[in-house]
Protein backbone atom coordinates (compact mmCIF):
# COMPACT_ATOMS: atom_id res chain seq x y z
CA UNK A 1 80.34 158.75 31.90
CA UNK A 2 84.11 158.34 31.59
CA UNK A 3 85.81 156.99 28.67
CA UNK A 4 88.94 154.61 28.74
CA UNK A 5 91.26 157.46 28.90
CA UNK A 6 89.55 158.77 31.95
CA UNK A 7 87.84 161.28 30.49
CA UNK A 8 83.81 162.50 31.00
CA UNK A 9 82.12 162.09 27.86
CA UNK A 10 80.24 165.09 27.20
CA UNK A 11 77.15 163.88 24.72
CA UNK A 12 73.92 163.94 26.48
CA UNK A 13 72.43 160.34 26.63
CA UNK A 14 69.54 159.51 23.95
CA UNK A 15 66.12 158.71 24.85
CA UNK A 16 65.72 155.58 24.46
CA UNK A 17 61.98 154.14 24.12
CA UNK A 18 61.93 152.76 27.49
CA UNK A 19 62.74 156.12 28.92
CA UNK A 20 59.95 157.24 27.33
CA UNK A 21 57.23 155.22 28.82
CA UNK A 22 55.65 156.30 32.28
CA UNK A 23 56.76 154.55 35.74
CA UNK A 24 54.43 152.00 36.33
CA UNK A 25 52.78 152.24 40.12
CA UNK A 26 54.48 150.51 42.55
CA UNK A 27 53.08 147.29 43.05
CA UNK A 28 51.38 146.90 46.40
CA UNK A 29 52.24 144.81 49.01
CA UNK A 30 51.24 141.58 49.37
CA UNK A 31 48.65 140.64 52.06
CA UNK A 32 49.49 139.65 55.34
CA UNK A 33 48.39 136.09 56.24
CA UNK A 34 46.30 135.67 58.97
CA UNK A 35 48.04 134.42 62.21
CA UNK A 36 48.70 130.61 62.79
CA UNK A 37 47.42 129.62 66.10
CA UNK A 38 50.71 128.72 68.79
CA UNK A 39 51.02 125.83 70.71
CA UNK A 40 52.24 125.28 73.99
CA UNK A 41 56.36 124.42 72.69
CA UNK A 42 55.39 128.15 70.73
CA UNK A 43 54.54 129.70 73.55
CA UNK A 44 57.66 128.19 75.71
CA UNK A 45 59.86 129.43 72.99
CA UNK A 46 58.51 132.86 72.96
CA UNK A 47 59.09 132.82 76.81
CA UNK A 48 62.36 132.33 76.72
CA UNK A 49 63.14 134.36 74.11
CA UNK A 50 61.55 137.09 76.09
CA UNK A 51 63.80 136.61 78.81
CA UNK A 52 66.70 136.30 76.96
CA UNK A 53 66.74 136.73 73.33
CA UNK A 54 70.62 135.93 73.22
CA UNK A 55 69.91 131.77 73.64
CA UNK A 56 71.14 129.75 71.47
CA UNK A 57 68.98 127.17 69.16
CA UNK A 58 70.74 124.52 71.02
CA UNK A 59 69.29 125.55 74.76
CA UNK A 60 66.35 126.61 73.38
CA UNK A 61 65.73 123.17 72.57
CA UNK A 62 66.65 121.51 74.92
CA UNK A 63 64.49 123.48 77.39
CA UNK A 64 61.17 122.44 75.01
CA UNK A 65 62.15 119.45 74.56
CA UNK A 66 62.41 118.95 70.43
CA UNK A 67 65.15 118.70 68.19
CA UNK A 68 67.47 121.75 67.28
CA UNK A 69 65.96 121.65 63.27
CA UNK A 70 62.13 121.96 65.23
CA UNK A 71 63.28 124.68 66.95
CA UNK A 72 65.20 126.53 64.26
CA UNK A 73 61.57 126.18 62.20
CA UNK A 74 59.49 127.26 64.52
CA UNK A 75 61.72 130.29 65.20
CA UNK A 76 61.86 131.24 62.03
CA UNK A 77 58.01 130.51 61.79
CA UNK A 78 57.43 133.18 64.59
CA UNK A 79 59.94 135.53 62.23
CA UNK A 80 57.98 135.29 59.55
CA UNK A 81 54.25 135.21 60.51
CA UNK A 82 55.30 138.48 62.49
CA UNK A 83 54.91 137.13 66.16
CA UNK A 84 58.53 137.53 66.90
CA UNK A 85 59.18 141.31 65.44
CA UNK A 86 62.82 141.59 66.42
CA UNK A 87 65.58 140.51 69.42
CA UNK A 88 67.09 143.40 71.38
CA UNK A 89 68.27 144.58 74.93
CA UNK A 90 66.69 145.42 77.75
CA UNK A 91 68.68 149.00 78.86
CA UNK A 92 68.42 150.41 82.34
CA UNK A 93 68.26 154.13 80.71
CA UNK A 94 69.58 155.72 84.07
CA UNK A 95 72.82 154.40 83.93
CA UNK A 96 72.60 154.65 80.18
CA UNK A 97 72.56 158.51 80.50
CA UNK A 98 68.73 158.48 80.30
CA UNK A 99 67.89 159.98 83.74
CA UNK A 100 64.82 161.08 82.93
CA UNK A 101 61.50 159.32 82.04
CA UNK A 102 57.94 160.26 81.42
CA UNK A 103 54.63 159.47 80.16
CA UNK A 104 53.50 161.95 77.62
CA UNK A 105 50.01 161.93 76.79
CA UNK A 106 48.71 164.03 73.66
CA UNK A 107 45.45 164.89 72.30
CA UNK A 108 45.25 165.28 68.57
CA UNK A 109 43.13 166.41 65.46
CA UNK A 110 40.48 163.79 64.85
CA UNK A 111 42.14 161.22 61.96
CA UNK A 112 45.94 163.01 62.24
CA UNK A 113 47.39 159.48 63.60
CA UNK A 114 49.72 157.93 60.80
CA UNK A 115 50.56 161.79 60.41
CA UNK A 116 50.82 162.56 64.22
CA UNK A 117 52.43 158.90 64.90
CA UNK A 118 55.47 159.10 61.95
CA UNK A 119 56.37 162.77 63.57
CA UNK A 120 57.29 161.12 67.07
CA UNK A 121 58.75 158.43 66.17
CA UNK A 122 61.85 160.55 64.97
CA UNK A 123 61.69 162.15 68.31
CA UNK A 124 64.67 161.34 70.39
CA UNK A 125 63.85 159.25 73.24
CA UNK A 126 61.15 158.16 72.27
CA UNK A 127 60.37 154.51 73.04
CA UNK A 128 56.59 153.51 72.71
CA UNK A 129 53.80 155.04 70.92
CA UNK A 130 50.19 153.76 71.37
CA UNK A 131 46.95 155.29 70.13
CA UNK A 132 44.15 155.02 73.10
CA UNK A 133 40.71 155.39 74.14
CA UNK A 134 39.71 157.64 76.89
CA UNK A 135 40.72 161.26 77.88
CA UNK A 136 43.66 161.30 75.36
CA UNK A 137 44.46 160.19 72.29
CA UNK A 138 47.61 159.13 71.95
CA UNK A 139 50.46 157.67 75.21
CA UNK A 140 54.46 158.50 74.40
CA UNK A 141 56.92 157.18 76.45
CA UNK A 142 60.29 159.08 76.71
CA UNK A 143 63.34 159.26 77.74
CA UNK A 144 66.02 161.93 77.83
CA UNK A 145 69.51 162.93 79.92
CA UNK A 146 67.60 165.15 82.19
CA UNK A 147 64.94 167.39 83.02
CA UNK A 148 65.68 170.13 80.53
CA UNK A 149 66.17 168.00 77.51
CA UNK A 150 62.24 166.65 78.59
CA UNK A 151 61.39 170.12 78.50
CA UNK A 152 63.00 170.91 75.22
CA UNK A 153 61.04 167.90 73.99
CA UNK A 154 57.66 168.44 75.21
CA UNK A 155 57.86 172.35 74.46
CA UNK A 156 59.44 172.82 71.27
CA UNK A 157 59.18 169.74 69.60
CA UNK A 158 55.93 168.02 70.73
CA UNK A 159 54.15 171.32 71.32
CA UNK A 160 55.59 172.43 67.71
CA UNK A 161 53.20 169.96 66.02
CA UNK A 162 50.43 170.81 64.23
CA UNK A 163 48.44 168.45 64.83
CA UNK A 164 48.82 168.08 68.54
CA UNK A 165 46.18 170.09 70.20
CA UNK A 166 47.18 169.84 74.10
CA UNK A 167 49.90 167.71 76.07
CA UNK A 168 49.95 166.32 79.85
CA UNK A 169 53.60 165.29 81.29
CA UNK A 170 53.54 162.61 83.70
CA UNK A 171 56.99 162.35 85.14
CA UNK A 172 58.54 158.17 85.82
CA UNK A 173 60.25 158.56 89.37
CA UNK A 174 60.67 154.82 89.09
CA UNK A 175 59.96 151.69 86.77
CA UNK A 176 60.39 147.91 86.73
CA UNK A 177 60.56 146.01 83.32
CA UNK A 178 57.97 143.23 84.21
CA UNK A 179 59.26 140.74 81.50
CA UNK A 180 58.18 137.04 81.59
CA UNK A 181 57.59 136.29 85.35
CA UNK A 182 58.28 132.40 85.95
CA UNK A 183 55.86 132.50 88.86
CA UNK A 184 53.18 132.36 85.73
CA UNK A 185 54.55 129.92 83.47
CA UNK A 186 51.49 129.87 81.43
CA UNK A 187 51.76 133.72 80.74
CA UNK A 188 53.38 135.65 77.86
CA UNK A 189 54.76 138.91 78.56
């Protein structure tokens, strides 16, 4: 600590009782409510958020057809029951210096998933994790500046992972982000 003058006072601090007494556990986190069902104006609004997260209150209510303060709500609603989990861009990773793409599928040690799943998502490139059923375990989608950088990945990083007992590459040679189509209205993405 430094004194008026500037200077670091030397004197070790004293215990004070409450030093003495032991953390108390973190307290655990509260449960997550069930979902509330969505109505048709929910839905709409999800649908054009989909397609372009970047609208404003304003148009978004206007295209529903309810006031700006119903749409704010139910926004905010979709924030907070954990429908909506974020806004963000939809990146053409080629000309984003992402040339190359694959599918990465990866059996693992039977109940190594929270362990298995926190390791790739610090991989770079990576861009959706999902634990399956079938002949594999686990799908990875990547992307990465070229060829060699996927083969850094897979090989020495991937591969490098305990509890990752074989991998399959399946390279992307093309892909279309499907979206919200408006030729099914009814359908969420």
């Amino acid at each position: 600590m430094a004194d008026r003058d500037g200077e670091q006072d030397r004197t070790p601090p004293t215990a004070t009782p409450s030093a003495l007494v032991p953390a108390s556990p973190a307290p655990e986190p509260a449960p997550v409510p069930p979902p509330r069902p969505l109505d048709a104006v929910d839905r709409d609004i999800l649908r054009i958020l989909q397609t372009d997260g970047r609208a404003s209150i304003r148009s978004v209510a206007e295209r529903v057809h309810v006031s700006r303060a119903n749409a704010y709500a139910r926004i905010n609603r979709l924030v907070e029951d954990g429908v909506i989990r974020g806004f963000g861009a939809r990146v053409d990773h080629e000309r984003a210096g992402q040339g190359a793409s694959a599918y990465i599928t990866l059996k693992i040690v039977q109940n190594s998933w929270r362990t298995v799943r926190e390791q790739l998502q610090a991989l770079p490139g990576a861009t959706h994790i999902a634990l399956v059923s079938g002949d594999f375990d686990v799908l990875l989608l990547v992307h990465t500046p070229d060829n060699r950088a996927l083969r850094e990945l897979v090989l020495t990083r991937i591969q490098s992972i305990p509890e990752v007992l074989s991998t399959r590459t399946l390279l992307v040679f093309e892909e279309t982000d499907l979206g919200p189509r408006p030729d099914r209205p009814g359908e969420l993405a």
